[in-house]
C-alpha atoms as a PDB file:
ATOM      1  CA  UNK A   1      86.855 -45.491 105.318  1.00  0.00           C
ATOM      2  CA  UNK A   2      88.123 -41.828 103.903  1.00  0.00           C
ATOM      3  CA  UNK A   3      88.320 -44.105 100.182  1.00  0.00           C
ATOM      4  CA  UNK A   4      84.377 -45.158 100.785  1.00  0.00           C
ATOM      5  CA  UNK A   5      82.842 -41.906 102.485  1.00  0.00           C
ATOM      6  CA  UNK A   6      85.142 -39.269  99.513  1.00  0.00           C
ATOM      7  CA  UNK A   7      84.967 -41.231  96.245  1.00  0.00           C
ATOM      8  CA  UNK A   8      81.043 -39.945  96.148  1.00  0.00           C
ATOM      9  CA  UNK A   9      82.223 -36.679  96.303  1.00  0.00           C
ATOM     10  CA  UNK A  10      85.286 -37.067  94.126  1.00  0.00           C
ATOM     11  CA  UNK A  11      82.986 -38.509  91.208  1.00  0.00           C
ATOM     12  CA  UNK A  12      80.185 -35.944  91.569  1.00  0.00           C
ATOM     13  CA  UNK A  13      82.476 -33.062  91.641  1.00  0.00           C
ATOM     14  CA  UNK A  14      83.208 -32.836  87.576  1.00  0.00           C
ATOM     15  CA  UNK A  15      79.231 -32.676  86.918  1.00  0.00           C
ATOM     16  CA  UNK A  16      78.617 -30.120  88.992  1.00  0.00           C
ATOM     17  CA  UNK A  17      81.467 -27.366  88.232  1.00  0.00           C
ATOM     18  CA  UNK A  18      80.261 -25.004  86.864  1.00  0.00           C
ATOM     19  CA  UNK A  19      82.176 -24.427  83.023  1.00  0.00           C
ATOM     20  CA  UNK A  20      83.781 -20.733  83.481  1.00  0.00           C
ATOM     21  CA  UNK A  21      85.511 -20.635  81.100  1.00  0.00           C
ATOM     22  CA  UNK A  22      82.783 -20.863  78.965  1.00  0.00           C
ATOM     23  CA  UNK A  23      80.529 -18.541  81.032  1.00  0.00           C
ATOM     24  CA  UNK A  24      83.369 -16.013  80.859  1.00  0.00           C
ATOM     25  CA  UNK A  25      83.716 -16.123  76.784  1.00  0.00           C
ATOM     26  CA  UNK A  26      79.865 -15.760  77.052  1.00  0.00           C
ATOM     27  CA  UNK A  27      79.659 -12.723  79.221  1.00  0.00           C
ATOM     28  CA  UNK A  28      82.325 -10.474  78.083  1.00  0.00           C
ATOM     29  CA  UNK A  29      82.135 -11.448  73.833  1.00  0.00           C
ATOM     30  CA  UNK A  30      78.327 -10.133  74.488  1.00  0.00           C
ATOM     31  CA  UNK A  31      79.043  -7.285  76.702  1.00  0.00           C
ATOM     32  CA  UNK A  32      81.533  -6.151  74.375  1.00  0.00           C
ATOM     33  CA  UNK A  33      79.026  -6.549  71.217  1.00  0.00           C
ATOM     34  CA  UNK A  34      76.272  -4.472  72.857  1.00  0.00           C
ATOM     35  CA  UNK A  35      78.792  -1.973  74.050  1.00  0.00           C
ATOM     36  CA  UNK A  36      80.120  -1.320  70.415  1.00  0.00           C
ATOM     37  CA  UNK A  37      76.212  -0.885  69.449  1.00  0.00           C
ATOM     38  CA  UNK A  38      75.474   1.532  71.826  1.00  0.00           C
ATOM     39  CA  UNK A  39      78.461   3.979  70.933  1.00  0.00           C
ATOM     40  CA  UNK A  40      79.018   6.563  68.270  1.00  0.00           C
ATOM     41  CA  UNK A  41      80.059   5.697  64.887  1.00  0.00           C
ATOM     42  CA  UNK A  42      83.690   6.834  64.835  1.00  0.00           C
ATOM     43  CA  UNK A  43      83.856   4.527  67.797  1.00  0.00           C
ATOM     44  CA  UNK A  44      82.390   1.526  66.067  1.00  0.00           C
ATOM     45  CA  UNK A  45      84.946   2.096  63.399  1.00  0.00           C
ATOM     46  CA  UNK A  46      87.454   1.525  66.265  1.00  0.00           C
ATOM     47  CA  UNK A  47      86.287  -0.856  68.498  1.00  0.00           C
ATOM     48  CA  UNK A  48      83.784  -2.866  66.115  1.00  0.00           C
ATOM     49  CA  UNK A  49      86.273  -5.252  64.337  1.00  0.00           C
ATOM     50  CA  UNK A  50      87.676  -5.918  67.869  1.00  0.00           C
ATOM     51  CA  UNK A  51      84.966  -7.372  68.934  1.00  0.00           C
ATOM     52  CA  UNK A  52      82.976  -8.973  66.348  1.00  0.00           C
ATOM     53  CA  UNK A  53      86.716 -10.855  65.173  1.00  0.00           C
ATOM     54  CA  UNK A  54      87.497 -11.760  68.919  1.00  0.00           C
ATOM     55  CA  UNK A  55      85.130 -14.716  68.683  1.00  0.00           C
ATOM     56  CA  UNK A  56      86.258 -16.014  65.298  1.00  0.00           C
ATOM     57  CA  UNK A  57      89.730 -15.940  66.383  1.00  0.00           C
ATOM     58  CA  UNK A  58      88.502 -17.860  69.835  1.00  0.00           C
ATOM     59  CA  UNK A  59      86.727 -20.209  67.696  1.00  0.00           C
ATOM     60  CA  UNK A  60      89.595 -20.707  65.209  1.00  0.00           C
ATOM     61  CA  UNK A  61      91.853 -21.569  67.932  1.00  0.00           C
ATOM     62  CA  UNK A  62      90.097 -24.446  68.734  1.00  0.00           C
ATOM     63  CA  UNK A  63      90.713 -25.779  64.844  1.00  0.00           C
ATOM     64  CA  UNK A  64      87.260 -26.884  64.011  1.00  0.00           C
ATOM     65  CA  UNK A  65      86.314 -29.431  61.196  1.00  0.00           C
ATOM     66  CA  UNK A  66      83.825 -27.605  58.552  1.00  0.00           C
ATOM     67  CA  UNK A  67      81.433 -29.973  59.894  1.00  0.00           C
ATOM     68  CA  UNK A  68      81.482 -27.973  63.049  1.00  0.00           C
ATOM     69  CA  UNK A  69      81.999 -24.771  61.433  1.00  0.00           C
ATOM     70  CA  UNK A  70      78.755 -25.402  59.668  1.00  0.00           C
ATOM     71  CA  UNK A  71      80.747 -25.728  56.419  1.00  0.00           C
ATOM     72  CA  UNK A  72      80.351 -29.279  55.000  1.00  0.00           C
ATOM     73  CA  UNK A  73      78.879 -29.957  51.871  1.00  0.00           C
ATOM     74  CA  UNK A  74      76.489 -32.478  53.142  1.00  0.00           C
ATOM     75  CA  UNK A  75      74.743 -30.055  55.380  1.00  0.00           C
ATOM     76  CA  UNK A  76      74.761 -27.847  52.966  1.00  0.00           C
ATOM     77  CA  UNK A  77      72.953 -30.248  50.395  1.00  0.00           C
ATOM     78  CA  UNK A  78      70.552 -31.318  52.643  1.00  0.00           C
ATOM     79  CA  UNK A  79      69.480 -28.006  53.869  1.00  0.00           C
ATOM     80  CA  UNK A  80      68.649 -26.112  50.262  1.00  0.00           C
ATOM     81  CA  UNK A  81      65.272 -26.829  50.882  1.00  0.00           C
ATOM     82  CA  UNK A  82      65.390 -23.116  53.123  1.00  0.00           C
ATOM     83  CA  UNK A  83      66.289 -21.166  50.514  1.00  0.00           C
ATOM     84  CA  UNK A  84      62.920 -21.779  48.404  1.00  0.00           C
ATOM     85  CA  UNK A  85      61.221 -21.619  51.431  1.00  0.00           C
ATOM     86  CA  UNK A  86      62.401 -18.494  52.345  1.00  0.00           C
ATOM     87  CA  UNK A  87      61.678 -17.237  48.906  1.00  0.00           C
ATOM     88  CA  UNK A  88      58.158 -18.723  49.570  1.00  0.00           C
ATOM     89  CA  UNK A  89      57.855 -16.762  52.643  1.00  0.00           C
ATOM     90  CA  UNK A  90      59.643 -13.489  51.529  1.00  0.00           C
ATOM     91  CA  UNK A  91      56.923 -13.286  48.551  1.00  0.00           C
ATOM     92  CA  UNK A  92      54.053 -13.788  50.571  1.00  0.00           C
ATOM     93  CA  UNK A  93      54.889 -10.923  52.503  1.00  0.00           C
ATOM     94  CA  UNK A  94      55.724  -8.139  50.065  1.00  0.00           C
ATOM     95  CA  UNK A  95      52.215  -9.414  48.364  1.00  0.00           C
ATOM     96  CA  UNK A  96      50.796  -8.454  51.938  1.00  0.00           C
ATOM     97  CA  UNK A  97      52.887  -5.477  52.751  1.00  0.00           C
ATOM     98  CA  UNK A  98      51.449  -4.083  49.154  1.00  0.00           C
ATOM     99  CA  UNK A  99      47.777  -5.120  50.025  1.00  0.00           C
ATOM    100  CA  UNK A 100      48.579  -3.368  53.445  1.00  0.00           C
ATOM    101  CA  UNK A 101      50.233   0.364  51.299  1.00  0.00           C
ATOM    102  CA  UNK A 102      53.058  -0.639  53.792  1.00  0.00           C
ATOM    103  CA  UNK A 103      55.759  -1.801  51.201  1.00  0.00           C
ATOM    104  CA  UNK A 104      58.518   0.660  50.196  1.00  0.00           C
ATOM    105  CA  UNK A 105      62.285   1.021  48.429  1.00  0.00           C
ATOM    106  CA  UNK A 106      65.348  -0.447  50.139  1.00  0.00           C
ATOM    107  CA  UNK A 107      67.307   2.350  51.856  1.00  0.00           C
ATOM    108  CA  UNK A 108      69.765   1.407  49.756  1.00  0.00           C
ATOM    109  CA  UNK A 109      68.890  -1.363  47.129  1.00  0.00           C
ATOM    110  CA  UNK A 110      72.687  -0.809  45.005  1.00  0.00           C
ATOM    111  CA  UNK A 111      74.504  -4.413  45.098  1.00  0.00           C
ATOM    112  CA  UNK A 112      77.502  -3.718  47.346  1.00  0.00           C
ATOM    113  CA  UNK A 113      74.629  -2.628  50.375  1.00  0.00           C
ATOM    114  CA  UNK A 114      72.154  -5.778  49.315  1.00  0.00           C
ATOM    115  CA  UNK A 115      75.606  -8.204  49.559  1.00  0.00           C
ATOM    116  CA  UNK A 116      77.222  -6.599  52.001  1.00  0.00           C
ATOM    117  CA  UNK A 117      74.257  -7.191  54.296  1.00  0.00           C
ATOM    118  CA  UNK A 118      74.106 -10.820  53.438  1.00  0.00           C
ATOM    119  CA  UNK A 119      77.602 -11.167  54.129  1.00  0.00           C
ATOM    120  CA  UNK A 120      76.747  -9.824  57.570  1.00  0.00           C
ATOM    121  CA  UNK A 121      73.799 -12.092  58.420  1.00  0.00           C
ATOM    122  CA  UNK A 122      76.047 -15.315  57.479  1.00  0.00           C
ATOM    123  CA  UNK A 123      78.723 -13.529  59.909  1.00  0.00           C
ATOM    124  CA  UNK A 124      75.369 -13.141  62.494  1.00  0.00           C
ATOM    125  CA  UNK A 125      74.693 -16.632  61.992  1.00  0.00           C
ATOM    126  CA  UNK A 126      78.244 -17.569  62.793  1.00  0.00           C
ATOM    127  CA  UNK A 127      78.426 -15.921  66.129  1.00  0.00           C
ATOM    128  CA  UNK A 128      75.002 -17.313  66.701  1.00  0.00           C
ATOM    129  CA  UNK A 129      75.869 -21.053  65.888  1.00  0.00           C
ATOM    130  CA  UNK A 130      79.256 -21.530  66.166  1.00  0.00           C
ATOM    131  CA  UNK A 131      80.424 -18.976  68.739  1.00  0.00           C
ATOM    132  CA  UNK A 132      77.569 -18.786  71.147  1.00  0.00           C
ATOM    133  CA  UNK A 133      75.840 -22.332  70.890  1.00  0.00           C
ATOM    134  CA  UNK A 134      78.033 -24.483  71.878  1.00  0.00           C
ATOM    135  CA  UNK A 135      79.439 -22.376  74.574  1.00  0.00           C
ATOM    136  CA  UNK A 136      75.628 -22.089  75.975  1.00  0.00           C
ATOM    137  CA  UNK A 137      75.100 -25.760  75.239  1.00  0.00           C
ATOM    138  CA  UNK A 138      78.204 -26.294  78.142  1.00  0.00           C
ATOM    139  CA  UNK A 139      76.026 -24.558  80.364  1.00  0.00           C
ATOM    140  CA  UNK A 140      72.789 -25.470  79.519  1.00  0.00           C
ATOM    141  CA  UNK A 141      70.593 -28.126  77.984  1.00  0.00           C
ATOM    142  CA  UNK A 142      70.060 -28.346  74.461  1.00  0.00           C
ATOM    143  CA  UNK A 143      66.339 -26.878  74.457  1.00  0.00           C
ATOM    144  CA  UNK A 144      67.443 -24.187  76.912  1.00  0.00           C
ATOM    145  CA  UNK A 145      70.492 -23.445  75.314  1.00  0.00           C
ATOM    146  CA  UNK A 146      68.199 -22.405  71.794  1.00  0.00           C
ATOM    147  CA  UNK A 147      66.153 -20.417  74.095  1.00  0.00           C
ATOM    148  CA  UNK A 148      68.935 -18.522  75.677  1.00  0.00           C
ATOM    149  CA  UNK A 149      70.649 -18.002  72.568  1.00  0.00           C
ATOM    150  CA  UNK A 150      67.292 -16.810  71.104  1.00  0.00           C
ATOM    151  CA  UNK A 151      67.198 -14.465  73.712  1.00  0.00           C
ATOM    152  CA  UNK A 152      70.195 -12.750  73.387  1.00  0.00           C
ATOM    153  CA  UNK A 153      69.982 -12.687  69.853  1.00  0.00           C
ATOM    154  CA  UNK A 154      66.788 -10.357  70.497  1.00  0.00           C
ATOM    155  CA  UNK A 155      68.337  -8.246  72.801  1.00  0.00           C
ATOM    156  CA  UNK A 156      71.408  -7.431  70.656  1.00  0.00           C
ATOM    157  CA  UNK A 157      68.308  -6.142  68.404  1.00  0.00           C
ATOM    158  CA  UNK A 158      67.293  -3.757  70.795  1.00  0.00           C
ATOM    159  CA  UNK A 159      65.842  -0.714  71.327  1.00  0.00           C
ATOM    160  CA  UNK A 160      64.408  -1.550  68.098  1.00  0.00           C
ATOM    161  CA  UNK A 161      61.393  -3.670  69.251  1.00  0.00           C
ATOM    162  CA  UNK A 162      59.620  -4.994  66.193  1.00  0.00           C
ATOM    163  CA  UNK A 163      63.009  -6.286  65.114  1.00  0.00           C
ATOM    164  CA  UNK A 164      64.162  -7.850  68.292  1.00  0.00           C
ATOM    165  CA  UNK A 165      60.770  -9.819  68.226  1.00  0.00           C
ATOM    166  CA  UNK A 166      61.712 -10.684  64.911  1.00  0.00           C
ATOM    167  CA  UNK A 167      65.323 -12.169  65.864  1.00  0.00           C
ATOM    168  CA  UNK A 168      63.760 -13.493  68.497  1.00  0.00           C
ATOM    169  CA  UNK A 169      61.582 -15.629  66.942  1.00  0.00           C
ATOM    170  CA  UNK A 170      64.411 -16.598  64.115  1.00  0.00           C
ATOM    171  CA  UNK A 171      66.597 -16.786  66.173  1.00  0.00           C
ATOM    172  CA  UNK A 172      65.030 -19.652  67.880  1.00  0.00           C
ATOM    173  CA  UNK A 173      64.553 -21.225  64.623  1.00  0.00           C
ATOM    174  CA  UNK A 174      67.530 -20.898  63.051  1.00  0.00           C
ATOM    175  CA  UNK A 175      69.227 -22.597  66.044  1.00  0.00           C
ATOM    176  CA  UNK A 176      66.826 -25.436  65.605  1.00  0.00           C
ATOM    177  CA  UNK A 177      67.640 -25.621  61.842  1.00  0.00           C
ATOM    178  CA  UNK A 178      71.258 -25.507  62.299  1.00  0.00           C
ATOM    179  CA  UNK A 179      71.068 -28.281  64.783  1.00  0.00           C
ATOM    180  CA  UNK A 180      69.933 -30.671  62.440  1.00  0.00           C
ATOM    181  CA  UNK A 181      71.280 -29.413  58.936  1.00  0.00           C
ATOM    182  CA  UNK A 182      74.483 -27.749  60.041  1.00  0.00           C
ATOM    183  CA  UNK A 183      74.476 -25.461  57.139  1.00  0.00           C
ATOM    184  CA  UNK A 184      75.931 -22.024  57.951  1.00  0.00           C
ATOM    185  CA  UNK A 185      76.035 -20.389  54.414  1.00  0.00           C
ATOM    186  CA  UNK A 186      72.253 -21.505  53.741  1.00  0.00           C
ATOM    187  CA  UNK A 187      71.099 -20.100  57.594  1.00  0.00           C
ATOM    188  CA  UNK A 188      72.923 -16.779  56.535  1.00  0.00           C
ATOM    189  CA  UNK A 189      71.467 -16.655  53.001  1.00  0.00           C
ATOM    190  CA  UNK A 190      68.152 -17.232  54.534  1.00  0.00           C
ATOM    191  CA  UNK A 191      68.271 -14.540  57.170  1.00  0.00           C
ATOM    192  CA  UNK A 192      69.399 -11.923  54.686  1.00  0.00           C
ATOM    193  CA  UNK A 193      67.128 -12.881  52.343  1.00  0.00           C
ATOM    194  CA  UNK A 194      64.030 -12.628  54.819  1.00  0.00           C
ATOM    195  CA  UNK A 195      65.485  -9.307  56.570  1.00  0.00           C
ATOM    196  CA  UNK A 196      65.829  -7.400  53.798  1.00  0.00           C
ATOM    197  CA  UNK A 197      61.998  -8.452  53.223  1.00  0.00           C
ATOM    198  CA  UNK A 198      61.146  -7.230  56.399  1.00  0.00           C
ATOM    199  CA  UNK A 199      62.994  -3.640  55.728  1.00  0.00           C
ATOM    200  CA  UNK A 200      60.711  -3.354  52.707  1.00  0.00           C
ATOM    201  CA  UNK A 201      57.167  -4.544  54.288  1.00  0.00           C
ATOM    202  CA  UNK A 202      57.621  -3.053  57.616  1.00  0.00           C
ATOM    203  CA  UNK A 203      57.152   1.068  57.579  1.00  0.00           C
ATOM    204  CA  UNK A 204      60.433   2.894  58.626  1.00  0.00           C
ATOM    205  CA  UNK A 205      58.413   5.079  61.021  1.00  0.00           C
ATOM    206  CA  UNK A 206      58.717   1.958  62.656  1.00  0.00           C
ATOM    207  CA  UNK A 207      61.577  -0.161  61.901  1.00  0.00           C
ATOM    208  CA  UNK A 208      64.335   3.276  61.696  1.00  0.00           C
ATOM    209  CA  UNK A 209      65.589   1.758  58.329  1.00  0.00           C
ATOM    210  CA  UNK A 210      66.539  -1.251  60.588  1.00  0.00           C
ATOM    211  CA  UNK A 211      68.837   0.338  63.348  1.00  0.00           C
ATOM    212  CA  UNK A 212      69.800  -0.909  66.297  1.00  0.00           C
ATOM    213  CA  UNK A 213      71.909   0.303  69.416  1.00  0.00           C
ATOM    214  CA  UNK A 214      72.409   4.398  69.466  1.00  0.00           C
ATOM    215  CA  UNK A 215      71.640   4.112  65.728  1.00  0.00           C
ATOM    216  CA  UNK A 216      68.491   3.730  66.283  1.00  0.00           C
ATOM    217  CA  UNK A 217      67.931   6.486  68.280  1.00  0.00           C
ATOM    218  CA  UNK A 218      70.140   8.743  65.437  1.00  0.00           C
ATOM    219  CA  UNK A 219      67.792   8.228  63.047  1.00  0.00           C
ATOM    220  CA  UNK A 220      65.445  10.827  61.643  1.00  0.00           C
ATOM    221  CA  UNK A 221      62.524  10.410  59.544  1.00  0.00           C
ATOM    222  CA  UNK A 222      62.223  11.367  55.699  1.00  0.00           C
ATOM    223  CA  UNK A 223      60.728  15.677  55.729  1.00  0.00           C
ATOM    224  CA  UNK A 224      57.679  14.719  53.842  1.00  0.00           C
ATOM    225  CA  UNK A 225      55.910  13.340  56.972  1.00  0.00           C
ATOM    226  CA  UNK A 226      54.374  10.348  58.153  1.00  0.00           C
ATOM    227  CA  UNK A 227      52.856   9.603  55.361  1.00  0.00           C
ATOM    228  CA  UNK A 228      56.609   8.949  53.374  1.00  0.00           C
ATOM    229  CA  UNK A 229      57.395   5.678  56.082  1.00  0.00           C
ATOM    230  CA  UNK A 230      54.368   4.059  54.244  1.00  0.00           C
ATOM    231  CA  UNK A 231      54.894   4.936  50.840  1.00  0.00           C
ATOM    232  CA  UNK A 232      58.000   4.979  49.097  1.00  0.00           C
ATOM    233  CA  UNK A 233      60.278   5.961  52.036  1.00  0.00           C
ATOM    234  CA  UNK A 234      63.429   3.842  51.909  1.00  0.00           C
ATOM    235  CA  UNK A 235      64.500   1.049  54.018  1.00  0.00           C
ATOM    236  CA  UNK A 236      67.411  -0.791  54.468  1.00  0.00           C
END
């Protein structure tokens, strides 16, 4: 009778714990990356590598194929289509954002801050895809999952609003896209290609050559007035 009445139980029990482990990566890799945006620069310095390299060595443990690092040529093949579409999309706004007398200079448009940004949205899209995903996706269901991860990718963009609608909505997609192409070099590509669009088409009065955390907060607007964030003031 105790066989009958507890193999129920016994069965149930693995689909219904909840994964902690994964909930626990989760919570403190994202509490530690908003906590290194909200503090002063010398402090980034110290504490930044920490804990934007904590996940890569978490995920690196693991040994993943390229396939699941989002690094196999066939994903990578079949996604190219992006990058002309995001070319497509990234002209069609600076044509607007000149129509509008809202598109400016790059903060700074030298090739080491242009790549070096890049390099940071494929590392974005990394922690995005192959940190946070899959560790969401073992608590949640796949549409969910996207939606959460969308979500956090927004707030990581705050206080700076217009941008953490931005993410937000990229975020969402980029998930999406990665599900099905698996491409992480083409989704990083993409991302810096379209944010430094945005930095040029959206008026740093606004955007705070695009900050976020306490920078955001430390920045201060160009002496010639207001007038400067629409016209020639530089972005990022």
């Amino acid at each position: 009778m105790s066989t009958i009445n507890s193999t129920p139980l016994a069965l149930a029990t693995p689909e219904t714990s909840v994964p902690v482990r994964a909930v626990a990566e989760l919570t403190i890799s994202f509490a530690a990356i908003l906590v290194v945006l909200w503090l002063p620069t010398r402090e980034q310095l110290v504490f930044g590598p920490i804990a934007l390299l904590a996940p890569l060595a978490l995920v690196l443990l693991q040994r993943p194929t390229l396939a699941e690092l989002g690094l196999d040529w066939r994903g990578f093949v079949r996604s190219l289509w992006i990058l002309p579409a995001s070319i497509a999309i990234a002209i069609v706004g600076v044509l607007l954002a000149r129509a509008a007398g809202t598109f400016h200079d790059l903060y700074k448009g030298d090739f080491s801050h242009v790549g070096g940004y890049v390099l940071w949205t494929i590392y974005q899209q990394f922690l995005l895809q192959v940190f946070f995903m899959p560790r969401l996706r073992r608590v949640f269901n796949a549409d969910a999952a996207i939606a959460f991860a969308a979500v956090l990718f927004a707030i990581a963009h705050l206080p700076n609003v217009i941008l953490s609608v931005a993410t937000l909505v990229w975020g969402a997609v980029s998930c999406l896209l990665f599900r099905r192409y698996r491409s992480l070099f083409m989704l990083g590509i993409a991302q810096g290609l379209l944010g430094l669009t945005f930095a040029v088409c959206v008026p740093d009065v606004f955007l705070h050559h695009m900050r976020v955390g306490l920078g955001y907060w430390q920045y201060h607007p160009p002496v010639t007035g207001h007038q400067a964030a629409y016209q020639g003031t530089p972005g990022k």
